[in-house]
PDB file of N, CA and C in Angstrom:
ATOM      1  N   UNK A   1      -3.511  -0.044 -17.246  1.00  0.00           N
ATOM      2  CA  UNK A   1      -3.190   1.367 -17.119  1.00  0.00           C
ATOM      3  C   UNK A   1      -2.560   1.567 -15.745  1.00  0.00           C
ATOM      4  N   UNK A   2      -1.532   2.182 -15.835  1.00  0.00           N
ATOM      5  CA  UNK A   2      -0.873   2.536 -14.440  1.00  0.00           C
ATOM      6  C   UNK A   2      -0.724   3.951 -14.125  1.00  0.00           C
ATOM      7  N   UNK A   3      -0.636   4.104 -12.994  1.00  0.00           N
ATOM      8  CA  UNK A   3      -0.822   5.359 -12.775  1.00  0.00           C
ATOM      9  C   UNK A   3       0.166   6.073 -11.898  1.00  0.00           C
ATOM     10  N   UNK A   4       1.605   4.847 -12.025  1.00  0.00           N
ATOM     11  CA  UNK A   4       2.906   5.318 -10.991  1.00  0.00           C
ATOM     12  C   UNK A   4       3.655   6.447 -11.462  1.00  0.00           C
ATOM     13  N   UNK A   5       3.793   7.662 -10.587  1.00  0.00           N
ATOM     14  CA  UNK A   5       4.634   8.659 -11.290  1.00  0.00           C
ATOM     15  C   UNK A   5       5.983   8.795 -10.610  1.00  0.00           C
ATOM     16  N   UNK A   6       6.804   9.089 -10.940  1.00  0.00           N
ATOM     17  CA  UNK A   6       8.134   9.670 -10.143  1.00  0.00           C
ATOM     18  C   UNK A   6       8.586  10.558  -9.939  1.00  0.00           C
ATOM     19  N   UNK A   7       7.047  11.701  -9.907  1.00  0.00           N
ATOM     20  CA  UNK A   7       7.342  12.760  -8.886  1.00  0.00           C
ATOM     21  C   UNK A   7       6.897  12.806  -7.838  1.00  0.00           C
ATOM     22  N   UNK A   8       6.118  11.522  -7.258  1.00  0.00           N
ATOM     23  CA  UNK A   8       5.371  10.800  -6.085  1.00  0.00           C
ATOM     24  C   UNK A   8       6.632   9.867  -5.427  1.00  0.00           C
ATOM     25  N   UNK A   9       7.004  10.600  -4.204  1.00  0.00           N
ATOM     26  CA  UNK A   9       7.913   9.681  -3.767  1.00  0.00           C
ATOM     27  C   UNK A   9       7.443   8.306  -2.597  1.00  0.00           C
ATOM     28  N   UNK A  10       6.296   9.073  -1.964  1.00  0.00           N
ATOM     29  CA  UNK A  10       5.762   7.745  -1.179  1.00  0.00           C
ATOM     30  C   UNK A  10       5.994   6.302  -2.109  1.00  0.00           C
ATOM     31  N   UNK A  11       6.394   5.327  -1.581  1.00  0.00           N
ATOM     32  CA  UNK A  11       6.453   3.993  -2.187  1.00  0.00           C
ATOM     33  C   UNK A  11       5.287   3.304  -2.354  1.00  0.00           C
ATOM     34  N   UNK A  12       4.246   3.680  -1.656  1.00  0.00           N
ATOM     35  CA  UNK A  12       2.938   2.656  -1.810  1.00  0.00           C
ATOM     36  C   UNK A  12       2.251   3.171  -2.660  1.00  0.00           C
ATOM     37  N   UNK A  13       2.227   4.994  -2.596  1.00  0.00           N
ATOM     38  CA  UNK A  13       1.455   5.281  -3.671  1.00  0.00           C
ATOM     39  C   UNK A  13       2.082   5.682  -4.482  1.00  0.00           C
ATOM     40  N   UNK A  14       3.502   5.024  -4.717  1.00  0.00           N
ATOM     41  CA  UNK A  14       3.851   5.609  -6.483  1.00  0.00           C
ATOM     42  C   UNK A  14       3.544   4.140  -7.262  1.00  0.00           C
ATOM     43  N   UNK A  15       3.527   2.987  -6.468  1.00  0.00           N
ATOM     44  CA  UNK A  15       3.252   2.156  -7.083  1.00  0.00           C
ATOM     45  C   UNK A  15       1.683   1.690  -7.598  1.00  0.00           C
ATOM     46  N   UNK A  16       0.946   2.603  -6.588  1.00  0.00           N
ATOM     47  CA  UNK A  16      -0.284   1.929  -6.085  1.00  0.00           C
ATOM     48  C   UNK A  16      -1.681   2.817  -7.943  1.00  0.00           C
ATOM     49  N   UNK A  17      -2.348   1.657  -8.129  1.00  0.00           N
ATOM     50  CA  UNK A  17      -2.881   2.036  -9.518  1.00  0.00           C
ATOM     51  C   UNK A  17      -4.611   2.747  -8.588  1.00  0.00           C
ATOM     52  N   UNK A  18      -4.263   3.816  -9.211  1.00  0.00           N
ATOM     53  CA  UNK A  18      -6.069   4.886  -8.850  1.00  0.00           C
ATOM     54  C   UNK A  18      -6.835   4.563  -9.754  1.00  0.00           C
ATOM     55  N   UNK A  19      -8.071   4.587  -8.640  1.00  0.00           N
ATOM     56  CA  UNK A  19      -9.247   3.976  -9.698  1.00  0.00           C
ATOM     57  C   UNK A  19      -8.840   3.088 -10.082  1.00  0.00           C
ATOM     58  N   UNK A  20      -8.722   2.325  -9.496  1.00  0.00           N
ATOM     59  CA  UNK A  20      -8.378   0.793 -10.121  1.00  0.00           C
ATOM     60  C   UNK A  20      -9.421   0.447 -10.665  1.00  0.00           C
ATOM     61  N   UNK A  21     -11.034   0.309  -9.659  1.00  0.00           N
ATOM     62  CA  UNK A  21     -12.308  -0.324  -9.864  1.00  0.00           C
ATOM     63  C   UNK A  21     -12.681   0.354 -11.329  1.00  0.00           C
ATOM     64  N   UNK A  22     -12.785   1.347 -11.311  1.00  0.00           N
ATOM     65  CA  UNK A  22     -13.049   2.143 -12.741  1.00  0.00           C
ATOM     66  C   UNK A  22     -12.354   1.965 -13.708  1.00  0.00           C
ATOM     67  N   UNK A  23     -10.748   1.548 -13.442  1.00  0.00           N
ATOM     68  CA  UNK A  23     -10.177   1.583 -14.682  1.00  0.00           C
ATOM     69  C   UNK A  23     -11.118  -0.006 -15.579  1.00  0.00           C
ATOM     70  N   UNK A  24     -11.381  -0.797 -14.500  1.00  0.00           N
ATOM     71  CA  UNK A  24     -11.636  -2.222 -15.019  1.00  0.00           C
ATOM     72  C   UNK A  24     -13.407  -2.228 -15.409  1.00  0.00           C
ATOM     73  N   UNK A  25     -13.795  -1.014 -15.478  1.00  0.00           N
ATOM     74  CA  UNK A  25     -15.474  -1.202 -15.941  1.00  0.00           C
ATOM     75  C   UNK A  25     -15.591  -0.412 -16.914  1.00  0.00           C
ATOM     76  N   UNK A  26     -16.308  -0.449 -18.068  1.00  0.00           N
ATOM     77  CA  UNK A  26     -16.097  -0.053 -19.287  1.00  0.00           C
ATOM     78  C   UNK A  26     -17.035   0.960 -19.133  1.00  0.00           C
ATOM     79  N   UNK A  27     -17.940   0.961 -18.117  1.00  0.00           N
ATOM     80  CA  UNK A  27     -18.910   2.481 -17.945  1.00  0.00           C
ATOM     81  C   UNK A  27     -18.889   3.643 -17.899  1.00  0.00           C
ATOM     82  N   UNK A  28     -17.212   3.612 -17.670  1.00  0.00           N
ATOM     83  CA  UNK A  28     -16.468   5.207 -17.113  1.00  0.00           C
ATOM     84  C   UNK A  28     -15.236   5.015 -18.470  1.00  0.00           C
ATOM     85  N   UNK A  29     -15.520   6.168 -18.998  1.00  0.00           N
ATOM     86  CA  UNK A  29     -14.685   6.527 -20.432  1.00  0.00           C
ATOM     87  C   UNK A  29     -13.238   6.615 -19.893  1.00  0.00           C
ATOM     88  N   UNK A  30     -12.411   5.735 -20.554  1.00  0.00           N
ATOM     89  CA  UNK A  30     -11.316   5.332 -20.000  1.00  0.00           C
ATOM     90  C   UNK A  30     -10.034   6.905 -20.046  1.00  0.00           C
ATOM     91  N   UNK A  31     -10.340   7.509 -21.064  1.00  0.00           N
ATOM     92  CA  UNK A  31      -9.931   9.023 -21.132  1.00  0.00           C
ATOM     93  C   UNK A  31     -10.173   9.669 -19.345  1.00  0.00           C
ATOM     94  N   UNK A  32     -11.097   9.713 -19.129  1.00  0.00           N
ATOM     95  CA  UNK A  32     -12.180  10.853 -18.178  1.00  0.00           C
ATOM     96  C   UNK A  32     -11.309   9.740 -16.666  1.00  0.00           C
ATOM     97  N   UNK A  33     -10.987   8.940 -16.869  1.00  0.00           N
ATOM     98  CA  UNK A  33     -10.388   7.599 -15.406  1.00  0.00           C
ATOM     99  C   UNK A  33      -9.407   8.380 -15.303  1.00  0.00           C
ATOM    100  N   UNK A  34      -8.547   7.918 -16.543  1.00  0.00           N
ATOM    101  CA  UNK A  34      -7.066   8.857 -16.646  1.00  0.00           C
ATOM    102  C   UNK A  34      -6.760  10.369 -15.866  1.00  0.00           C
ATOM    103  N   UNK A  35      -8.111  11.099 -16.541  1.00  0.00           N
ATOM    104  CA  UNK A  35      -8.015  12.443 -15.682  1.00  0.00           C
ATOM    105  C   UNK A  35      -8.519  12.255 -14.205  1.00  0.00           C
ATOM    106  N   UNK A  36      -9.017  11.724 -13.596  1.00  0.00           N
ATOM    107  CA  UNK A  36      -9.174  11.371 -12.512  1.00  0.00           C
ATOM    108  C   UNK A  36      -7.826  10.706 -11.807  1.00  0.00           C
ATOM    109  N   UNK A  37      -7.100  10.155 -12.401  1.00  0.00           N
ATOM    110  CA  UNK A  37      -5.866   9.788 -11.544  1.00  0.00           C
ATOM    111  C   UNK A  37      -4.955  10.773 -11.857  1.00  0.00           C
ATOM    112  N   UNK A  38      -4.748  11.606 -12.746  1.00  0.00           N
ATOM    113  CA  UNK A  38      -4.188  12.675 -12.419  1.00  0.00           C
ATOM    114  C   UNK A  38      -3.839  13.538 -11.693  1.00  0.00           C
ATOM    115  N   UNK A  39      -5.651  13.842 -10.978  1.00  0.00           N
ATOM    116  CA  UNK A  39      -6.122  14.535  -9.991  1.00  0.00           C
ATOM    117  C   UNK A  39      -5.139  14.268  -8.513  1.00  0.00           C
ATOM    118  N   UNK A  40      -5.440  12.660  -8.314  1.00  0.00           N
ATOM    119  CA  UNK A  40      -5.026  12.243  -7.537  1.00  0.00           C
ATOM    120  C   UNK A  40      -3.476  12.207  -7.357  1.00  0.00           C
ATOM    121  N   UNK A  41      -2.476  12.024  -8.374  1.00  0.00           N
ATOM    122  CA  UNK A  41      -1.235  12.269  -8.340  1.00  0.00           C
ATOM    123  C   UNK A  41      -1.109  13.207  -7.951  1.00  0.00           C
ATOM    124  N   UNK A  42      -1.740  14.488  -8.390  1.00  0.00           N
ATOM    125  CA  UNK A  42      -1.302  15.754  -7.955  1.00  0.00           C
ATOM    126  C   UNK A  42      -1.788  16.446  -6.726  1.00  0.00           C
ATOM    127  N   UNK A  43      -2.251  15.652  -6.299  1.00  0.00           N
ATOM    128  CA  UNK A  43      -3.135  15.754  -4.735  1.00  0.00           C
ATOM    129  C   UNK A  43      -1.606  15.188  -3.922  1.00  0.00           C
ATOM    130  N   UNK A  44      -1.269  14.056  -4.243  1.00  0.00           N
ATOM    131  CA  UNK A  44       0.123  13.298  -3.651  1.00  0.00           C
ATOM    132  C   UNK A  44       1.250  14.320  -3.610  1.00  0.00           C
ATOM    133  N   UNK A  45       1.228  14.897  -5.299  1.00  0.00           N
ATOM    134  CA  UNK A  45       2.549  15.850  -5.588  1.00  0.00           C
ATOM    135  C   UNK A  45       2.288  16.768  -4.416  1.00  0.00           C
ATOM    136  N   UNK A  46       1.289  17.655  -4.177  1.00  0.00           N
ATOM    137  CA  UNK A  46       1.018  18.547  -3.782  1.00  0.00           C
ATOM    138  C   UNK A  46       1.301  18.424  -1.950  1.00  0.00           C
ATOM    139  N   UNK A  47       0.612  17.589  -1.139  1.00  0.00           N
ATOM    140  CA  UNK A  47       0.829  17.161  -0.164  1.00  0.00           C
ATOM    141  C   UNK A  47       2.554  16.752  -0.158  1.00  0.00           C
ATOM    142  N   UNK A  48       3.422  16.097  -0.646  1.00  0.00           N
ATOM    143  CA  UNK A  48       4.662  15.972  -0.780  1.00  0.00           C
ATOM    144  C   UNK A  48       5.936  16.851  -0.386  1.00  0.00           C
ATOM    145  N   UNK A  49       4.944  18.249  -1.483  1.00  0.00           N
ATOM    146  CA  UNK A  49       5.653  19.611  -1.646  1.00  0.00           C
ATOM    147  C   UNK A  49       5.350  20.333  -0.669  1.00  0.00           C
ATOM    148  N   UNK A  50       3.880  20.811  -0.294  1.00  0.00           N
ATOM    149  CA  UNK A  50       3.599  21.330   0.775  1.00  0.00           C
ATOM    150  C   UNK A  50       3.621  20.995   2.258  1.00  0.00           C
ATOM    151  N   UNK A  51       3.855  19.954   2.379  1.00  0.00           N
ATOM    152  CA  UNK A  51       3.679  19.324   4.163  1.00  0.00           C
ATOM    153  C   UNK A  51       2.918  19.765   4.769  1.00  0.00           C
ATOM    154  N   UNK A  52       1.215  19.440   4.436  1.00  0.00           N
ATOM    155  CA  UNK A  52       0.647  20.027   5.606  1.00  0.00           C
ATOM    156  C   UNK A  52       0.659  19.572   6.754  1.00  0.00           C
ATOM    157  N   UNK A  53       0.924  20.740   7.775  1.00  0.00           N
ATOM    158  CA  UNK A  53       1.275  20.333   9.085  1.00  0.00           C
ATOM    159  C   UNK A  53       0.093  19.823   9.981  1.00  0.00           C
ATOM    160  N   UNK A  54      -1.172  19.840   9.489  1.00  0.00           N
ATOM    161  CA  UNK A  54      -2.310  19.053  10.309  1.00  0.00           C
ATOM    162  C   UNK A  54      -3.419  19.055   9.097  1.00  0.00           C
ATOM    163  N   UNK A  55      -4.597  18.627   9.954  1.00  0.00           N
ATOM    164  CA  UNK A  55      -5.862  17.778   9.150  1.00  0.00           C
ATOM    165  C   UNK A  55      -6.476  18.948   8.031  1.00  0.00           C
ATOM    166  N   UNK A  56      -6.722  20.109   8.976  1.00  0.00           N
ATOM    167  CA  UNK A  56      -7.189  21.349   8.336  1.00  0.00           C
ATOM    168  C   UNK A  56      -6.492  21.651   7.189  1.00  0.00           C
ATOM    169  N   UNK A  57      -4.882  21.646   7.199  1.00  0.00           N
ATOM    170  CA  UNK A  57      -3.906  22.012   6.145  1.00  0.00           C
ATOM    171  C   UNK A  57      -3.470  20.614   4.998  1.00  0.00           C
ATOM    172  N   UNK A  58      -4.561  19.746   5.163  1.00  0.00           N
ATOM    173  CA  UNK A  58      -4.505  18.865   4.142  1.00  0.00           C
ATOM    174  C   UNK A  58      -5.917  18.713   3.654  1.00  0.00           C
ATOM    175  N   UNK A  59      -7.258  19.056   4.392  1.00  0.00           N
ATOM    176  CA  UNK A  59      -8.382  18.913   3.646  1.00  0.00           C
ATOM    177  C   UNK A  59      -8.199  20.469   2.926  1.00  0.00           C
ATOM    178  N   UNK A  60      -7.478  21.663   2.906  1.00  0.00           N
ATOM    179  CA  UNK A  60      -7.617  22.397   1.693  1.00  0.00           C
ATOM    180  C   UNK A  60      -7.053  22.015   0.518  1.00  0.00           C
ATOM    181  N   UNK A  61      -5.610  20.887   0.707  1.00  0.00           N
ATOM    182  CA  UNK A  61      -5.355  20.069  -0.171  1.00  0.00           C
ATOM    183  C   UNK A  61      -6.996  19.185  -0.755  1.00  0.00           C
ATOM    184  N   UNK A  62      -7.561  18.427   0.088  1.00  0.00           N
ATOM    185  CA  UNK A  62      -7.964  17.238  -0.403  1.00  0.00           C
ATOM    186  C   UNK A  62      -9.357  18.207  -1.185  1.00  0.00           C
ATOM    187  N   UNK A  63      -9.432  19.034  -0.473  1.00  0.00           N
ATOM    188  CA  UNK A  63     -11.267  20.179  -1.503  1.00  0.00           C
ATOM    189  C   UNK A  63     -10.721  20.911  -2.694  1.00  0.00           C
ATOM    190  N   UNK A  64      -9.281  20.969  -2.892  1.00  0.00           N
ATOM    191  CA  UNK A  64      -9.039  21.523  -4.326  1.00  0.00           C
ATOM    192  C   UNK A  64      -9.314  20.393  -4.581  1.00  0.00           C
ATOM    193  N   UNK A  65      -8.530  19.407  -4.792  1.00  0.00           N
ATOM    194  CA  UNK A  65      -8.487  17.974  -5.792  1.00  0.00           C
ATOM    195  C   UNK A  65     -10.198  17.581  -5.888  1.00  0.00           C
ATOM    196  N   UNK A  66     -10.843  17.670  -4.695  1.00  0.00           N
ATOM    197  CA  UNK A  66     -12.559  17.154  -4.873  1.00  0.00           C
ATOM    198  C   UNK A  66     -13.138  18.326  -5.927  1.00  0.00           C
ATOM    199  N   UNK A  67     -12.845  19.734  -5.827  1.00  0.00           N
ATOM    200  CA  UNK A  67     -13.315  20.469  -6.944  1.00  0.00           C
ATOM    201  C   UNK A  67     -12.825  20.135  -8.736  1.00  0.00           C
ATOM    202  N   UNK A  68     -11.896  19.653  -8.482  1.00  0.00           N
ATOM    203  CA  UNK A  68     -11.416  19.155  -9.515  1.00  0.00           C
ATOM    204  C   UNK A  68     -12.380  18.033 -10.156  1.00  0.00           C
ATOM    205  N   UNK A  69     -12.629  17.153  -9.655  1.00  0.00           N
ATOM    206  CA  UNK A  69     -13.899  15.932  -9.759  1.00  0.00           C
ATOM    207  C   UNK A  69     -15.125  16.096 -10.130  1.00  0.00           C
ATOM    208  N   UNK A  70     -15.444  17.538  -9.158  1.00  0.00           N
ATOM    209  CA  UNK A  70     -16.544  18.045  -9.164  1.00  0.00           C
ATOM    210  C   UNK A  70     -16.960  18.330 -11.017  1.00  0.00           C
ATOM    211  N   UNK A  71     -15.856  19.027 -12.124  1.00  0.00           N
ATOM    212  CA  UNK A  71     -15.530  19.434 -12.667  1.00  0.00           C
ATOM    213  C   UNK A  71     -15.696  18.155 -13.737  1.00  0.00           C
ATOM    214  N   UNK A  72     -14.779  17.157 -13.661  1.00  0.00           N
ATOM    215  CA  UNK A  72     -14.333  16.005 -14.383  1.00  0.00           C
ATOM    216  C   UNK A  72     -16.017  15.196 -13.878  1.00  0.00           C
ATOM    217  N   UNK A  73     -16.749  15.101 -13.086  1.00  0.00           N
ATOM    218  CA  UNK A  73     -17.696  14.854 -12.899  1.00  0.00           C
ATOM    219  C   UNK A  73     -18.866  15.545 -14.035  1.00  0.00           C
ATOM    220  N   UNK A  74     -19.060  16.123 -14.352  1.00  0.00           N
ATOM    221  CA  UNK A  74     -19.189  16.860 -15.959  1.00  0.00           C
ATOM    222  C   UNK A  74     -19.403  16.550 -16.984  1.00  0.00           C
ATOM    223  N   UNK A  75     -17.557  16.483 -17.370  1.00  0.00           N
ATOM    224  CA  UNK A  75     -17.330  15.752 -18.692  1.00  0.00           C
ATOM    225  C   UNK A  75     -18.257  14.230 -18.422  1.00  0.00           C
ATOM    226  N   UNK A  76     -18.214  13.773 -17.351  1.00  0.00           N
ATOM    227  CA  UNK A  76     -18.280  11.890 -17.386  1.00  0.00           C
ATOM    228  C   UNK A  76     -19.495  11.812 -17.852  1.00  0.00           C
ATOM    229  N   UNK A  77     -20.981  13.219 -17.067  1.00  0.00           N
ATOM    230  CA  UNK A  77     -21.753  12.826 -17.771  1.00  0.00           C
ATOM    231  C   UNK A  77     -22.290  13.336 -18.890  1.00  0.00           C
ATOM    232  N   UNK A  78     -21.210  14.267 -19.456  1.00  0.00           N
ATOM    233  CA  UNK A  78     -21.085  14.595 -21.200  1.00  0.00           C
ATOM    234  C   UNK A  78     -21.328  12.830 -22.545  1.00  0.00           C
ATOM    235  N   UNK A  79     -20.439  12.358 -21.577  1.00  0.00           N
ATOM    236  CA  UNK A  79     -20.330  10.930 -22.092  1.00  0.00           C
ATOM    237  C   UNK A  79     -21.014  10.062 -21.411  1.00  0.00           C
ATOM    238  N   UNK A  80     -22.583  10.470 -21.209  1.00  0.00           N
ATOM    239  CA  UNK A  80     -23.452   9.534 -20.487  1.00  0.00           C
ATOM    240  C   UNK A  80     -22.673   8.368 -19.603  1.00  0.00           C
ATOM    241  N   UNK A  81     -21.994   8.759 -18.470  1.00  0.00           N
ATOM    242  CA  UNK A  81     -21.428   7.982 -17.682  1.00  0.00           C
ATOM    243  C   UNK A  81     -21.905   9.004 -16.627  1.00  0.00           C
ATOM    244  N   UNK A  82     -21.493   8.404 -14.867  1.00  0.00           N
ATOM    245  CA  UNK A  82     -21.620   9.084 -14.146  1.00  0.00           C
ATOM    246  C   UNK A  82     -20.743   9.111 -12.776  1.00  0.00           C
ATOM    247  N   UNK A  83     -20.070   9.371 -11.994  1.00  0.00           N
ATOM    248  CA  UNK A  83     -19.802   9.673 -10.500  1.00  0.00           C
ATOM    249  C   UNK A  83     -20.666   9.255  -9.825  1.00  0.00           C
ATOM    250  N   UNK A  84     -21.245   7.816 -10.203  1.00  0.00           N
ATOM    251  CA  UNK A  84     -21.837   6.975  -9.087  1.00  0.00           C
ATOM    252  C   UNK A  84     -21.919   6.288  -8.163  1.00  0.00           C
ATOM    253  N   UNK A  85     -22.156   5.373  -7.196  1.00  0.00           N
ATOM    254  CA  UNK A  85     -22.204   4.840  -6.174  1.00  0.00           C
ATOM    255  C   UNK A  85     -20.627   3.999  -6.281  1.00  0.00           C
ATOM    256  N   UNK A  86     -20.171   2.750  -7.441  1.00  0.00           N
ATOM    257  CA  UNK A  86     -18.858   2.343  -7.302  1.00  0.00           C
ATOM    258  C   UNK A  86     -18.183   3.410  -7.903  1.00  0.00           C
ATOM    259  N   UNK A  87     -18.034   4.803  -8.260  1.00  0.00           N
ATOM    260  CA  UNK A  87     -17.060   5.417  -8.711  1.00  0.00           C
ATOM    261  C   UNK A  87     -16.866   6.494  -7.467  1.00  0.00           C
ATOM    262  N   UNK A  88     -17.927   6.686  -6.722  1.00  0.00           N
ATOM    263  CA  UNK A  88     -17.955   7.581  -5.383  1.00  0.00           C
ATOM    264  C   UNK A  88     -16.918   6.889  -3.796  1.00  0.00           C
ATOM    265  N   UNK A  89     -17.270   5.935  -4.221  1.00  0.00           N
ATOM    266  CA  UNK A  89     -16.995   4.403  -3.416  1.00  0.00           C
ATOM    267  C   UNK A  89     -14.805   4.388  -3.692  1.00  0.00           C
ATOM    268  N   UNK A  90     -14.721   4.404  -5.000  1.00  0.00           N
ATOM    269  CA  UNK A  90     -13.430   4.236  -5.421  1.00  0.00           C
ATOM    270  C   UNK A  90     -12.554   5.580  -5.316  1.00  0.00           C
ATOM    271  N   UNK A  91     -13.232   6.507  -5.764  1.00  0.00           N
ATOM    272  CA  UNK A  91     -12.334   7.794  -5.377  1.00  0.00           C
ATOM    273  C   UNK A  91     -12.265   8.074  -3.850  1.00  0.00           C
ATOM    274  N   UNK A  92     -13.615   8.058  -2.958  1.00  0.00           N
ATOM    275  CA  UNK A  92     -13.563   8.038  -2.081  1.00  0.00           C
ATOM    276  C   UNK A  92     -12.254   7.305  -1.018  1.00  0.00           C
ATOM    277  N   UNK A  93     -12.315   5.886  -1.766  1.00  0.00           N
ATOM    278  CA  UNK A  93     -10.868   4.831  -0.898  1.00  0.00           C
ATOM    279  C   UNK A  93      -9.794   5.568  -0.848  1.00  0.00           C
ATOM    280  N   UNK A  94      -9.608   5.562  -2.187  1.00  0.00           N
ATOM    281  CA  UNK A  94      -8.142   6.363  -2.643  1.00  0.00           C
ATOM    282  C   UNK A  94      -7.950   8.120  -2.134  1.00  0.00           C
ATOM    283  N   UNK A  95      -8.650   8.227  -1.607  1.00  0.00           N
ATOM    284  CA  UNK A  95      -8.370   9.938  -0.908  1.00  0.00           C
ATOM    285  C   UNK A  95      -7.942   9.243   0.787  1.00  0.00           C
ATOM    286  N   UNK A  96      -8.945   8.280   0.695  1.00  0.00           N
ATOM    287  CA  UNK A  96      -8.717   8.085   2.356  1.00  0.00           C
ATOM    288  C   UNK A  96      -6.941   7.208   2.211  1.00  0.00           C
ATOM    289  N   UNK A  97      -6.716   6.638   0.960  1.00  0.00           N
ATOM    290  CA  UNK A  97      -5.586   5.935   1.357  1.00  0.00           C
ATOM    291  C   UNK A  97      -4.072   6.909   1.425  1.00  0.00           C
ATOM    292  N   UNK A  98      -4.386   7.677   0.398  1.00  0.00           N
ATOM    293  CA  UNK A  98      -3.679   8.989   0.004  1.00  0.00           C
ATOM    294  C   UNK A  98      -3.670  10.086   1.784  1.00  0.00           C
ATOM    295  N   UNK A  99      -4.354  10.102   2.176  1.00  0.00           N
ATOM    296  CA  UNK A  99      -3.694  10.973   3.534  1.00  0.00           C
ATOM    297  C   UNK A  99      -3.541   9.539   4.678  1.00  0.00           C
ATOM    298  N   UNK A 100      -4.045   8.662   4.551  1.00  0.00           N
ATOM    299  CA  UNK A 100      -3.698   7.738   5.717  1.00  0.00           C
ATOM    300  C   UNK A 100      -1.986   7.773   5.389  1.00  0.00           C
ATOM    301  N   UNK A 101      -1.664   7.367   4.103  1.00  0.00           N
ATOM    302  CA  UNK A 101      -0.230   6.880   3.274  1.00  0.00           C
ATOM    303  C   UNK A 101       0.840   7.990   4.365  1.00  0.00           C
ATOM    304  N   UNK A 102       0.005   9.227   4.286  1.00  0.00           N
ATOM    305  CA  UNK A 102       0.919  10.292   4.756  1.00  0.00           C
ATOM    306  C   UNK A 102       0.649  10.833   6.221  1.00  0.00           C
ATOM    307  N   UNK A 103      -0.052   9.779   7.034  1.00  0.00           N
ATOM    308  CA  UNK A 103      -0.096  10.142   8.338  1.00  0.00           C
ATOM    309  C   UNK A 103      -1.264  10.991   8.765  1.00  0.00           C
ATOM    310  N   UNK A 104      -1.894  10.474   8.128  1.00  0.00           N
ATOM    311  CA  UNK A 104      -3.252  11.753   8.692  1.00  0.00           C
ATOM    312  C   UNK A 104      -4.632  10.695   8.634  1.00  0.00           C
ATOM    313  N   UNK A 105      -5.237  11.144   9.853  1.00  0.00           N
ATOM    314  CA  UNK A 105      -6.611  10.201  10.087  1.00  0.00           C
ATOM    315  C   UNK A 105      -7.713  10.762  10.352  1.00  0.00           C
ATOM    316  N   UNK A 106      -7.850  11.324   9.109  1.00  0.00           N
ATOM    317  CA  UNK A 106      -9.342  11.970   8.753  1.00  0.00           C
ATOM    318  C   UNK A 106     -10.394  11.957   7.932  1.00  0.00           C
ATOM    319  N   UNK A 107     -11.500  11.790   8.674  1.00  0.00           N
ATOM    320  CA  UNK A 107     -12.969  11.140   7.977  1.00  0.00           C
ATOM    321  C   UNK A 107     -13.033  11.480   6.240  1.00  0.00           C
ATOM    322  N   UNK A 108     -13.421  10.363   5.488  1.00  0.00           N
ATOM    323  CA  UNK A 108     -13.365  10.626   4.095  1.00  0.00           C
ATOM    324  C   UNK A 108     -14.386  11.394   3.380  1.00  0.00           C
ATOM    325  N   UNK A 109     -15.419  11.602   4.496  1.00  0.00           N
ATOM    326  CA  UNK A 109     -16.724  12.608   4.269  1.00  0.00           C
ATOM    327  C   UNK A 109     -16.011  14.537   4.649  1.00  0.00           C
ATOM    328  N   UNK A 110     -14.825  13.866   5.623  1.00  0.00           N
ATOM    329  CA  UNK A 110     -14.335  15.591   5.414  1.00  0.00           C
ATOM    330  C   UNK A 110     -13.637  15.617   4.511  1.00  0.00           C
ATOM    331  N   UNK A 111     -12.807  14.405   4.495  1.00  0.00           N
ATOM    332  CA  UNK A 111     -11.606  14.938   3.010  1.00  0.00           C
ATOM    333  C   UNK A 111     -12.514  15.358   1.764  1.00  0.00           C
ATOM    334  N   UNK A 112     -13.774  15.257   1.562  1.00  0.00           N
ATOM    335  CA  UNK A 112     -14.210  15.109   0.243  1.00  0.00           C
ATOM    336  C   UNK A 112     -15.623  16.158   0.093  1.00  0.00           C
ATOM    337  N   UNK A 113     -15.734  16.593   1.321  1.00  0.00           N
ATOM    338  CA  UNK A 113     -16.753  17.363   1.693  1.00  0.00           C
ATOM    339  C   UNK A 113     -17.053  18.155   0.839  1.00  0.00           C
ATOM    340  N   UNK A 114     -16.825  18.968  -0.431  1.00  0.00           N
ATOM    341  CA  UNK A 114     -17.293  20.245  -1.286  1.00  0.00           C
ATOM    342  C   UNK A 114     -17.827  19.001  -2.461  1.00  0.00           C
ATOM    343  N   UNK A 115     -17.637  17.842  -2.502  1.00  0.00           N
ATOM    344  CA  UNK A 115     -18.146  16.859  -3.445  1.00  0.00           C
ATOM    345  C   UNK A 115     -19.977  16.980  -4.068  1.00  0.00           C
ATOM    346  N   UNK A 116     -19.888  16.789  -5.426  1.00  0.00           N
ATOM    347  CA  UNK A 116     -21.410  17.092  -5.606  1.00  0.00           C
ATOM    348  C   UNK A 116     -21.577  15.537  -6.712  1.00  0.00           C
ATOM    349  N   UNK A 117     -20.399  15.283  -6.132  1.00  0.00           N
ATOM    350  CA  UNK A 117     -20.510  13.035  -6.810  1.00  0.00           C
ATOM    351  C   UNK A 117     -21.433  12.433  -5.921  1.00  0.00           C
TER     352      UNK A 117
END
């Protein structure tokens, strides 16, 4: 499953596959992964379009996309799965790689801070 879009112009992350760790464990409903990299594309789209000009004006980017999770965190355990330790672990990377990608060096406990994963 890939998750490169081409309305993501960064090169690392249009190539780069989200949730990788999850896509490859059969614990997390491969549907509910999908919407989770969605999230994340549009966290990219969004940052892309908007330019936030500092840390503050990208963690309101990065706490919509975590409410989003919060949400999809839900469904996962609709389908007795959960937003656990390697799925907290994996979204977590990929937020921190997603604003590092774009120049910003801020703690992944703030990017993700409204999180209830």
């Amino acid at each position: 499953m890939t998750t490169a879009s081409p309305s993501v112009s960064h090169a690392q992350l249009q190539s780069h596959e989200f949730l990788a760790d999850m896509v490859q464990d059969e614990y997390f409903p491969p549907a509910l992964v999908a919407q989770g990299q969605q999230i994340l594309l549009r966290l990219c789209e969004r940052i892309e379009r908007e330019r936030p000009a500092d840390g503050a004006a990208l963690m309101a980017l990065t706490h919509a996309a975590t409410l989003e999770f919060n949400v999809l965190g839900e469904a996962f355990e609709a389908q007795d799965s959960e937003l656990e330790t390697a799925a907290r672990e994996n979204i977590g990377a990929d937020f921190e790689l997603i604003a590092r990608s774009y120049g910003f060096d801020v703690d992944v406990d703030d990017l993700t801070s409204p999180r209830e994963w």
